[in-house]
Protein backbone atom coordinates (compact mmCIF):
# COMPACT_ATOMS: atom_id res chain seq x y z
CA UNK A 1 -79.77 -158.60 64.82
CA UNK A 2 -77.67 -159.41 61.50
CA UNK A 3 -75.04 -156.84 61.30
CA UNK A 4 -73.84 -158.07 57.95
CA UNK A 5 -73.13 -155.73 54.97
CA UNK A 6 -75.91 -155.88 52.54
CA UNK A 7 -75.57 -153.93 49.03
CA UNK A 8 -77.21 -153.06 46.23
CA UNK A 9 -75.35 -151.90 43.36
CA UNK A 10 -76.69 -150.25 40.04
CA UNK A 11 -74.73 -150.25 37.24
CA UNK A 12 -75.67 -148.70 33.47
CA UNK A 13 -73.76 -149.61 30.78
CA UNK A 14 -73.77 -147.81 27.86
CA UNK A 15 -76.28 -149.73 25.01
CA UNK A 16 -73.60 -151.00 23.11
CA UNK A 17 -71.58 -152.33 25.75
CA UNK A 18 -74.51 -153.91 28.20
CA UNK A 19 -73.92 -157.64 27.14
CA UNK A 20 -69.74 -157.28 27.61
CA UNK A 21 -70.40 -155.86 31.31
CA UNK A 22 -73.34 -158.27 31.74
CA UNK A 23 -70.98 -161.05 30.74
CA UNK A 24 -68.47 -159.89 32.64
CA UNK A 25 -69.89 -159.34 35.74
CA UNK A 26 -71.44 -163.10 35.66
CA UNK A 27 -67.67 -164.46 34.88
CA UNK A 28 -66.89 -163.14 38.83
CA UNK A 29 -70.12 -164.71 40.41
CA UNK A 30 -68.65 -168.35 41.02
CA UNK A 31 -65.15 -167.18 42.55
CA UNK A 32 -66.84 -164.26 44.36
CA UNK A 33 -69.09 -166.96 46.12
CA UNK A 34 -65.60 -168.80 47.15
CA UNK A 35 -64.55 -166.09 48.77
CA UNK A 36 -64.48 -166.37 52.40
CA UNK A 37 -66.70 -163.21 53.70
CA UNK A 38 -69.37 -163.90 50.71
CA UNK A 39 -72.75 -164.70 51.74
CA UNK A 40 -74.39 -164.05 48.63
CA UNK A 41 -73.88 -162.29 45.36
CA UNK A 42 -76.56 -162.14 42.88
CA UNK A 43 -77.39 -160.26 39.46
CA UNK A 44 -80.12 -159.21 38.18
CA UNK A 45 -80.97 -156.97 35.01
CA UNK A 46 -84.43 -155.08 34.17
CA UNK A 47 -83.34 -154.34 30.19
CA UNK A 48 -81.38 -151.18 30.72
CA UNK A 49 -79.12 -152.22 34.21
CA UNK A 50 -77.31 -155.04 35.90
CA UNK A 51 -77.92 -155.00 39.86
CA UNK A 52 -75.93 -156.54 42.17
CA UNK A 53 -77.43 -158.24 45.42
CA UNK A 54 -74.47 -158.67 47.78
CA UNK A 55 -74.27 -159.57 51.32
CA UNK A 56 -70.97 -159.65 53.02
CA UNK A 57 -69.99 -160.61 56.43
CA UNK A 58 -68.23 -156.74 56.80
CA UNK A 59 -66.39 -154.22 54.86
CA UNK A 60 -63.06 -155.63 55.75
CA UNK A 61 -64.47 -158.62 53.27
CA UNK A 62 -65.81 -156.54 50.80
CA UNK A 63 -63.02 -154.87 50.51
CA UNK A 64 -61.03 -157.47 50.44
CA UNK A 65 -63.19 -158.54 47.29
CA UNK A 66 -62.45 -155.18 45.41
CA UNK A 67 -58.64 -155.90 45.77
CA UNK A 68 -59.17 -159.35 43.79
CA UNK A 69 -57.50 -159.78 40.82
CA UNK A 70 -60.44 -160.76 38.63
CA UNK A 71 -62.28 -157.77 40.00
CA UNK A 72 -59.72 -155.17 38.55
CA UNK A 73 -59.92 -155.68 34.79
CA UNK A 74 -64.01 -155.35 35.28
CA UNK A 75 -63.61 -151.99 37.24
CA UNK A 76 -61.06 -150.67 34.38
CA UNK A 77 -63.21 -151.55 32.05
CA UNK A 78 -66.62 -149.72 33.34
CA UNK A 79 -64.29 -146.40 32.59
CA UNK A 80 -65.47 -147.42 29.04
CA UNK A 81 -68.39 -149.26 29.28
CA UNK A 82 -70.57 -146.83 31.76
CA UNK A 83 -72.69 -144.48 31.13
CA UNK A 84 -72.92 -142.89 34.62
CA UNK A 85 -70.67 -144.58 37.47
CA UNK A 86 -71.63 -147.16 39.86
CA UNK A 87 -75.08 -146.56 42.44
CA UNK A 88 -73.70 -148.32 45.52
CA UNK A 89 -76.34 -148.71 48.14
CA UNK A 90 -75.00 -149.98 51.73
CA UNK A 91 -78.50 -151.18 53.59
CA UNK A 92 -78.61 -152.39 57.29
CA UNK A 93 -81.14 -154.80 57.82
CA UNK A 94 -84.00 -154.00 60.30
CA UNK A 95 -86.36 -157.47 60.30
């Protein structure tokens, strides 16, 4: 069985700040796909959110991805841009 870490995050930006965090978020996507424990990382929007589609080898890597330097200025900035904070789902895949 793949014991991988497999996420899905929700995040709601305010209206007036949806393209800036949409923007934002798809600046990381290249060197968050370099990183070493980064099986995929994909975003997705339905109008109103931005989802993330992560997997990650383990939390030691995903962690390891918070503490990037490119990652801080986005998480400072969803103190502004966010309407409600960040839906982080942690799934374990069964087939």
């Amino acid at each position: 069985m793949n014991h991988n870490l497999f996420i899905i995050a929700r995040i709601s930006p305010k209206a007036e700040f949806f393209e800036q965090a949409k923007q934002a978020i798809l600046s990381i996507v290249p060197n968050t796909l370099k990183e070493e424990g980064c099986l995929q990382f994909a975003v997705h929007e339905d109008g109103e959110c931005l989802f993330l589609y992560e997997e990650w080898r383990s939390q030691e890597d995903l962690d390891k991805h918070y503490a990037m330097p490119y990652i801080a200025p986005i998480f400072e900035a969803y103190q502004e841009w966010l309407k409600e904070p960040v839906e982080i789902n942690k799934l374990e895949r069964l087939a």
